[in-house]
PDB file of N, CA and C in Angstrom:
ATOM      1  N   UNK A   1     169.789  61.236  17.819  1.00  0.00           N
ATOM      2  CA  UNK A   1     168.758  61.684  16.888  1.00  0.00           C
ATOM      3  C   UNK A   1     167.778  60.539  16.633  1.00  0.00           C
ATOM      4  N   UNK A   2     166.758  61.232  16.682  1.00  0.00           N
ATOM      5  CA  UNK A   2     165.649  59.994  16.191  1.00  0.00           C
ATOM      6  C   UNK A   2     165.299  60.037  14.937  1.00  0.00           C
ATOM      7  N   UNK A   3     164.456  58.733  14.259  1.00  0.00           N
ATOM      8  CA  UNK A   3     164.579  59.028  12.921  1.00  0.00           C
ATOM      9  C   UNK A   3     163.038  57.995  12.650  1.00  0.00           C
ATOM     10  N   UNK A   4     162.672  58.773  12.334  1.00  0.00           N
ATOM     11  CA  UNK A   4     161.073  58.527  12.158  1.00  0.00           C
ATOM     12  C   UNK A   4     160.670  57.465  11.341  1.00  0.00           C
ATOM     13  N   UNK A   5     159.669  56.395  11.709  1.00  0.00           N
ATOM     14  CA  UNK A   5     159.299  54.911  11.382  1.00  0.00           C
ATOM     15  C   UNK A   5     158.636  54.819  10.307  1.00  0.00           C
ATOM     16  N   UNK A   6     157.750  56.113   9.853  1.00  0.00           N
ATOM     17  CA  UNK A   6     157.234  55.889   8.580  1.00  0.00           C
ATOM     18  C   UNK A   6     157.439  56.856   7.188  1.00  0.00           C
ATOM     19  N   UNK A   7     158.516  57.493   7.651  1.00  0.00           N
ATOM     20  CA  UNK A   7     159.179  58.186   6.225  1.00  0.00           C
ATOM     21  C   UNK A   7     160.916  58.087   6.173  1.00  0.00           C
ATOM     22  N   UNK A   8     161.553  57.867   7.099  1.00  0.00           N
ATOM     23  CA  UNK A   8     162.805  57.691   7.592  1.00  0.00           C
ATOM     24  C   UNK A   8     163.581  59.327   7.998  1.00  0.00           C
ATOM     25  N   UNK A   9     162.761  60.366   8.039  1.00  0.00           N
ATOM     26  CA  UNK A   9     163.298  61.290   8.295  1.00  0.00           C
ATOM     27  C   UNK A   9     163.679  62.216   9.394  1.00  0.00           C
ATOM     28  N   UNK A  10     164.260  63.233   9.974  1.00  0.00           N
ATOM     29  CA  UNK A  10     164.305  63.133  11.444  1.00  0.00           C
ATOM     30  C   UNK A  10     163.601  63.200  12.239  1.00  0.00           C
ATOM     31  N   UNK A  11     163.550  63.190  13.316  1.00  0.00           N
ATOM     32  CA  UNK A  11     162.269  63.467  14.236  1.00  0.00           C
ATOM     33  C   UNK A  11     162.748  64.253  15.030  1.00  0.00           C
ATOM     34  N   UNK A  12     162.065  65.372  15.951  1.00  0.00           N
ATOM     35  CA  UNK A  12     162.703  66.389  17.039  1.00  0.00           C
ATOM     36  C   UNK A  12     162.043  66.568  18.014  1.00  0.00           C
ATOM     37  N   UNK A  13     162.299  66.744  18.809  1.00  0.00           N
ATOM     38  CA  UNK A  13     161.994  66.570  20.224  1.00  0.00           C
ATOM     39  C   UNK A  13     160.477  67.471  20.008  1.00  0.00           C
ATOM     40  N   UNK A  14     159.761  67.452  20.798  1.00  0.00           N
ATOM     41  CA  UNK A  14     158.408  68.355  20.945  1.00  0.00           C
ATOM     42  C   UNK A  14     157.317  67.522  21.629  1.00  0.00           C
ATOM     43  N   UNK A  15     156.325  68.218  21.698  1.00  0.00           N
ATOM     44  CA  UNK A  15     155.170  67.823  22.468  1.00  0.00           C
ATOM     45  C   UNK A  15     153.715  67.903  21.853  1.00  0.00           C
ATOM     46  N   UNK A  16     152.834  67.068  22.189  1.00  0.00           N
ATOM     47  CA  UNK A  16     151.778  67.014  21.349  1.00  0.00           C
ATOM     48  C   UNK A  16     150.273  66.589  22.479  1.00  0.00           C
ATOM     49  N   UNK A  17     149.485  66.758  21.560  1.00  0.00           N
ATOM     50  CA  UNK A  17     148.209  66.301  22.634  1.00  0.00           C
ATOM     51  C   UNK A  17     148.026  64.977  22.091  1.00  0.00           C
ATOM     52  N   UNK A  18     147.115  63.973  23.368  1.00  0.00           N
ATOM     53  CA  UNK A  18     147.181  62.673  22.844  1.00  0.00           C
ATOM     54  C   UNK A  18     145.975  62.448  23.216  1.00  0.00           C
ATOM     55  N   UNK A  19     144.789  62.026  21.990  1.00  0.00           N
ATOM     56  CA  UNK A  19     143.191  61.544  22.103  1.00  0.00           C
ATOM     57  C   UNK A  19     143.302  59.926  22.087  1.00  0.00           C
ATOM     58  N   UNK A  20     142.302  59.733  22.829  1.00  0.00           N
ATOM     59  CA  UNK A  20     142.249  58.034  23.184  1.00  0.00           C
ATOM     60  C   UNK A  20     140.436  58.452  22.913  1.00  0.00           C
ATOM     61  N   UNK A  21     139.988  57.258  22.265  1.00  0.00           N
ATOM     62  CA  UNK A  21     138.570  57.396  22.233  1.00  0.00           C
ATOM     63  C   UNK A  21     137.746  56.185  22.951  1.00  0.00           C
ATOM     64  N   UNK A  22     137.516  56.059  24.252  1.00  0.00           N
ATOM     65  CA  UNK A  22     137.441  54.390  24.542  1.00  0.00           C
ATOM     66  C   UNK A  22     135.687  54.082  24.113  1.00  0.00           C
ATOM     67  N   UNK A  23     135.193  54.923  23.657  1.00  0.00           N
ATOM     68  CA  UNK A  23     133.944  54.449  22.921  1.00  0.00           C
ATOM     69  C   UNK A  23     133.094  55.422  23.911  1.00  0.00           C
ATOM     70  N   UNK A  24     132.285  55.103  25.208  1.00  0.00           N
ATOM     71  CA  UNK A  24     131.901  55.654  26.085  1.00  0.00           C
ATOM     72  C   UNK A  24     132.421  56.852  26.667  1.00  0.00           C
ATOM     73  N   UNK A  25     133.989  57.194  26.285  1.00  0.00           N
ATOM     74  CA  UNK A  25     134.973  57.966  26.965  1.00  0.00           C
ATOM     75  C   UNK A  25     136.123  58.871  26.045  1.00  0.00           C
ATOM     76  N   UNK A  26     136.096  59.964  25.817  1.00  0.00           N
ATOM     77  CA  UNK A  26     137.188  60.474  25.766  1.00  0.00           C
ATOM     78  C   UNK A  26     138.058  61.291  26.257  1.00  0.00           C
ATOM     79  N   UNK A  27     139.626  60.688  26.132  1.00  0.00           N
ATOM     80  CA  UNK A  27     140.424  60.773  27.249  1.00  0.00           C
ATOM     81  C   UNK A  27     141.644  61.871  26.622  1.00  0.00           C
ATOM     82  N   UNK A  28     141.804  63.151  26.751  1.00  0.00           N
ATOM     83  CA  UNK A  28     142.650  63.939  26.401  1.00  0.00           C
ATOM     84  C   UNK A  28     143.731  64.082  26.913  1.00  0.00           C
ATOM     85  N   UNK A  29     145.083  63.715  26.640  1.00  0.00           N
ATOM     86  CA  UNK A  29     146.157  64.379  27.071  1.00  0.00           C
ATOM     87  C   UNK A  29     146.965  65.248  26.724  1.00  0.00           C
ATOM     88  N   UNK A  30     147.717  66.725  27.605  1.00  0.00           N
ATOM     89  CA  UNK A  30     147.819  67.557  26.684  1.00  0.00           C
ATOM     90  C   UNK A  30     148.822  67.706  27.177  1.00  0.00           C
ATOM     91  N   UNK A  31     150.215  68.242  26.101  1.00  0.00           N
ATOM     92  CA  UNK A  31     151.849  68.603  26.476  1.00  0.00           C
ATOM     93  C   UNK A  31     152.449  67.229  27.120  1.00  0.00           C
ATOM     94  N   UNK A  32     152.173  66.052  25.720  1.00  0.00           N
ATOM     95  CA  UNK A  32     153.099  64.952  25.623  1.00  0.00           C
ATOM     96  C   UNK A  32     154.282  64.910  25.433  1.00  0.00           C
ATOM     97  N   UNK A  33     155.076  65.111  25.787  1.00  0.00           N
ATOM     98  CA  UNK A  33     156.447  64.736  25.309  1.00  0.00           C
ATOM     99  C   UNK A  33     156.390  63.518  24.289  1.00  0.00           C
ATOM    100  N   UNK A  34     157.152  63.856  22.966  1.00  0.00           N
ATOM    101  CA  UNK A  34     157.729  62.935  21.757  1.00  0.00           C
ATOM    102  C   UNK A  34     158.602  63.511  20.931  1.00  0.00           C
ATOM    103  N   UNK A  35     158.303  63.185  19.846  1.00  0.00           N
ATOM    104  CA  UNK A  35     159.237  63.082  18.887  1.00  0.00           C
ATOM    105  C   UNK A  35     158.192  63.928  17.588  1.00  0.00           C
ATOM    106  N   UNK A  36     159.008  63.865  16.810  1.00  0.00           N
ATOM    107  CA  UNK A  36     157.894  64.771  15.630  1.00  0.00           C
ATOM    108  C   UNK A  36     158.505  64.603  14.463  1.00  0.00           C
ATOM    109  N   UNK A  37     158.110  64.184  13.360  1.00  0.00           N
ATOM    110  CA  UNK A  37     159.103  64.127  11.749  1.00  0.00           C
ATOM    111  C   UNK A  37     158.851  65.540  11.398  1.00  0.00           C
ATOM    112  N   UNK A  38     160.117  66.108  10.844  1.00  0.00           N
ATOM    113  CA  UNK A  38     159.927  67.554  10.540  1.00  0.00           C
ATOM    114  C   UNK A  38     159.575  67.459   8.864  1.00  0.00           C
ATOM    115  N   UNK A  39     158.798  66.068   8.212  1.00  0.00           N
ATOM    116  CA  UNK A  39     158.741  66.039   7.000  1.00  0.00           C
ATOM    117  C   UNK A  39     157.420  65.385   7.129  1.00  0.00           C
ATOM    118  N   UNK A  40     156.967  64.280   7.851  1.00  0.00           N
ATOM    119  CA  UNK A  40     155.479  64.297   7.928  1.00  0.00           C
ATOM    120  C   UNK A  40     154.721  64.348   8.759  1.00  0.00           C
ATOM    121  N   UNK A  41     154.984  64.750   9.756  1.00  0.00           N
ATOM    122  CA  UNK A  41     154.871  64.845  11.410  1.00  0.00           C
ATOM    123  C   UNK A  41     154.171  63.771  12.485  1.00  0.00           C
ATOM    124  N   UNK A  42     154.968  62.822  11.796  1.00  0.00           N
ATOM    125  CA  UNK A  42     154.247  61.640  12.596  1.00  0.00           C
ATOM    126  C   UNK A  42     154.509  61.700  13.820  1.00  0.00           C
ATOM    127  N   UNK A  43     154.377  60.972  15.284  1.00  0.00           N
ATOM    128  CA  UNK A  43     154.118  61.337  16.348  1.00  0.00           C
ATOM    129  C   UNK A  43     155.229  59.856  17.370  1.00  0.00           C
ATOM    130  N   UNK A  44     155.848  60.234  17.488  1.00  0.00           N
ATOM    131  CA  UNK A  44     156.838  59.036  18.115  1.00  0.00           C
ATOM    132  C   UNK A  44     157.037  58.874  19.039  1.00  0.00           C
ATOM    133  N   UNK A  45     156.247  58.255  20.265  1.00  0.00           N
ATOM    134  CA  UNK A  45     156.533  58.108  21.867  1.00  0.00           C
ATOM    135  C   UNK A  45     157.407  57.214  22.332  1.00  0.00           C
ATOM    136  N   UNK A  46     158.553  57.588  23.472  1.00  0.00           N
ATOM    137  CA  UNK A  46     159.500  56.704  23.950  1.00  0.00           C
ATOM    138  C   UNK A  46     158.592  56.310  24.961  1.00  0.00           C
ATOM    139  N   UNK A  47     159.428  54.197  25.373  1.00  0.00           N
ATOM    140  CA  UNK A  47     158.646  53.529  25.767  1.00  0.00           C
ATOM    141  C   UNK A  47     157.885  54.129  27.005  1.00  0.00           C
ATOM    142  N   UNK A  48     158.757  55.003  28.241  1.00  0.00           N
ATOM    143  CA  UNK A  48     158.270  55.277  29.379  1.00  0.00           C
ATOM    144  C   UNK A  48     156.905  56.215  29.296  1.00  0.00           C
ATOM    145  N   UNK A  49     157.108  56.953  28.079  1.00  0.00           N
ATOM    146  CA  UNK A  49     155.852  58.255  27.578  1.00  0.00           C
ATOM    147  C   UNK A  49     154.653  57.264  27.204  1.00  0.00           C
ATOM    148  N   UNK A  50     154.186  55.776  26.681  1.00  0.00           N
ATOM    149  CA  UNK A  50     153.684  55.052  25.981  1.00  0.00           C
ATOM    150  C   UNK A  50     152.935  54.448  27.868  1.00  0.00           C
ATOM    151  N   UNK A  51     153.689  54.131  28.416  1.00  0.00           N
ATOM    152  CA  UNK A  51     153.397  53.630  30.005  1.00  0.00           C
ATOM    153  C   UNK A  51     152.838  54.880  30.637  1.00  0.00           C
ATOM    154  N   UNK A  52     153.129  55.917  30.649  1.00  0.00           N
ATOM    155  CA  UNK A  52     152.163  56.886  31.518  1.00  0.00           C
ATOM    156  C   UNK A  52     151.218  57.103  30.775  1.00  0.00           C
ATOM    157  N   UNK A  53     151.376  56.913  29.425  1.00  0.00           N
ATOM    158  CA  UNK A  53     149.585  57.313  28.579  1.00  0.00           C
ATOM    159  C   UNK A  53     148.454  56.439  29.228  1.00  0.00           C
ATOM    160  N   UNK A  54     149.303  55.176  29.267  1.00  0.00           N
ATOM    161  CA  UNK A  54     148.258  53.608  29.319  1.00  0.00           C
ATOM    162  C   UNK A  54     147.884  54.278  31.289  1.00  0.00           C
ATOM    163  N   UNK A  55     148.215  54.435  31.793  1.00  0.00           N
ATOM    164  CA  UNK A  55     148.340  54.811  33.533  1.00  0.00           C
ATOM    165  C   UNK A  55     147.030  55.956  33.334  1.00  0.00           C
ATOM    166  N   UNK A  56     147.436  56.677  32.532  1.00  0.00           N
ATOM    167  CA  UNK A  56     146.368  58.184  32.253  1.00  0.00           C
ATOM    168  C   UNK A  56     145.208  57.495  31.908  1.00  0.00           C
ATOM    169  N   UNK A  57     144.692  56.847  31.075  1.00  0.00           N
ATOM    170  CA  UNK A  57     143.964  56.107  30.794  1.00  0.00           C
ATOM    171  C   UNK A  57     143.169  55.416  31.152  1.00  0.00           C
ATOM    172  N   UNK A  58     143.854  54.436  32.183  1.00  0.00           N
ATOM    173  CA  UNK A  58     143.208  53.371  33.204  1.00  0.00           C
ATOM    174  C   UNK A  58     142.803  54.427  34.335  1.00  0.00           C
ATOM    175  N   UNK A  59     143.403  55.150  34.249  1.00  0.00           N
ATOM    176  CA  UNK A  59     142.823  56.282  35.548  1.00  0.00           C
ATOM    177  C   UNK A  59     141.449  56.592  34.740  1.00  0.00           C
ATOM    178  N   UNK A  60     141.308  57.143  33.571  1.00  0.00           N
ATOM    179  CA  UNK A  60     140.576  58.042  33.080  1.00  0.00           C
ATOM    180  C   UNK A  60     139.010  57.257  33.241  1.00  0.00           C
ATOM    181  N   UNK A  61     139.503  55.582  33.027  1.00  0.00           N
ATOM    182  CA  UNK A  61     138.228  55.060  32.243  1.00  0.00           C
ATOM    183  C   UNK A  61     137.366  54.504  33.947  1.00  0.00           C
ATOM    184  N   UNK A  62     138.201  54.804  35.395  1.00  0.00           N
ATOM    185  CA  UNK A  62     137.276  54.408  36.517  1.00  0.00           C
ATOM    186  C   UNK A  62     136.900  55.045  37.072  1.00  0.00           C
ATOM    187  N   UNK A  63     137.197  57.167  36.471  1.00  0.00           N
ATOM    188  CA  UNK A  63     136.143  57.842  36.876  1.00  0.00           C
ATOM    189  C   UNK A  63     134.998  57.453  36.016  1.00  0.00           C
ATOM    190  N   UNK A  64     134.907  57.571  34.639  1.00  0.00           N
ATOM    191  CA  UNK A  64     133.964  57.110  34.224  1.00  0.00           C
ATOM    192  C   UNK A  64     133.070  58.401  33.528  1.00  0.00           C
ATOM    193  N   UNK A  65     134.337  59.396  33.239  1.00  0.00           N
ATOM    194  CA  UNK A  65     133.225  61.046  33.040  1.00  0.00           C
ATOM    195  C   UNK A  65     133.619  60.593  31.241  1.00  0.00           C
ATOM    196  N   UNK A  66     132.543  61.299  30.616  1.00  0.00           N
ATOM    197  CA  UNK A  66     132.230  61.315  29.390  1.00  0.00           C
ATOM    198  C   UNK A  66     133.672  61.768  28.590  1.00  0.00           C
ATOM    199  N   UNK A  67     134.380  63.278  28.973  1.00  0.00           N
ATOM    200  CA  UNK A  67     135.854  63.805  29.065  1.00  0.00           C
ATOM    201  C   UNK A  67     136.533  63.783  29.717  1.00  0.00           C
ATOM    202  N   UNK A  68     137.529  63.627  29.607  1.00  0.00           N
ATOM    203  CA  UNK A  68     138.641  63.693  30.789  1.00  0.00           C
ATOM    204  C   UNK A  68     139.885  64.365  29.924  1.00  0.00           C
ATOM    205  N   UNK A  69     139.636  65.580  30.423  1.00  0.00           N
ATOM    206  CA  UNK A  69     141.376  66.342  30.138  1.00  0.00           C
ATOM    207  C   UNK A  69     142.378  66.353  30.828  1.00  0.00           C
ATOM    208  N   UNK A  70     143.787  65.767  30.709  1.00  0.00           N
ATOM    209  CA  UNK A  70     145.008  65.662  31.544  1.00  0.00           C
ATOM    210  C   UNK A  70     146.147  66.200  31.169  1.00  0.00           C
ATOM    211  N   UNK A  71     146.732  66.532  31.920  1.00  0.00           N
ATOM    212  CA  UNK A  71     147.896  67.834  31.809  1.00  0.00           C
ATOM    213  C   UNK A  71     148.855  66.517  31.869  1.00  0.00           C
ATOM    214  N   UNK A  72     149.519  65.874  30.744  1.00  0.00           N
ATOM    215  CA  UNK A  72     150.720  64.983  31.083  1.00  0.00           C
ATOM    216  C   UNK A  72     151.611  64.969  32.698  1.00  0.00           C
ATOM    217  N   UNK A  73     152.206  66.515  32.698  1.00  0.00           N
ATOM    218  CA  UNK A  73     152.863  66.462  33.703  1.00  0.00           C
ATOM    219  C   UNK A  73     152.720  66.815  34.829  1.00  0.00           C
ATOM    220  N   UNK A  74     151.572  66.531  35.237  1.00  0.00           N
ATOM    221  CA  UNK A  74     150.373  66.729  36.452  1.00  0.00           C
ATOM    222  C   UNK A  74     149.948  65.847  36.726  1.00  0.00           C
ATOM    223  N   UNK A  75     150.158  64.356  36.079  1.00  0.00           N
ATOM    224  CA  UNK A  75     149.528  63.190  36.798  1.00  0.00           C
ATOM    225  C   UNK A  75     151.004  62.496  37.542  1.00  0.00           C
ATOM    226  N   UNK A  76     150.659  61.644  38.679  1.00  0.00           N
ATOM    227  CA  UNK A  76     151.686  61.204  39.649  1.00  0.00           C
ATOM    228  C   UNK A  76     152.055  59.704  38.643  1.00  0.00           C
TER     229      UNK A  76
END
């Protein structure tokens, strides 16, 4: 069980979308795998989920398009 960093309460498995704003760029990812507090719903990524965001990202920012929407489990 996980147990959430900023209220101490549980967290449960689920999925979420994840906005990155790099100024010039925003980078959407959608059907993240995390964690979720079922009391304030903060958003809790394990380390490997935190490494494919940063991967999604660096991809996102050398096309260079204004949006970029990504299906989490559609990038290699």
């Amino acid at each position: 069980m996980m147990l959430c960093m900023k209220c101490g309460s549980s967290a449960e498995k689920g999925f979420t979308t994840d906005v990155t704003d790099l100024g010039n760029c925003l980078v959407i990812v959608r059907h993240v795998p995390c964690y979720k507090c079922i009391e304030c719903d903060e958003v809790i990524y394990t380390a490997d989920v935190v490494k494919k965001l940063e991967q999604i990202v660096e991809k996102a920012k050398e096309m260079m398009q204004e949006i970029s929407i990504v299906d989490f489990d559609r990038v290699a």
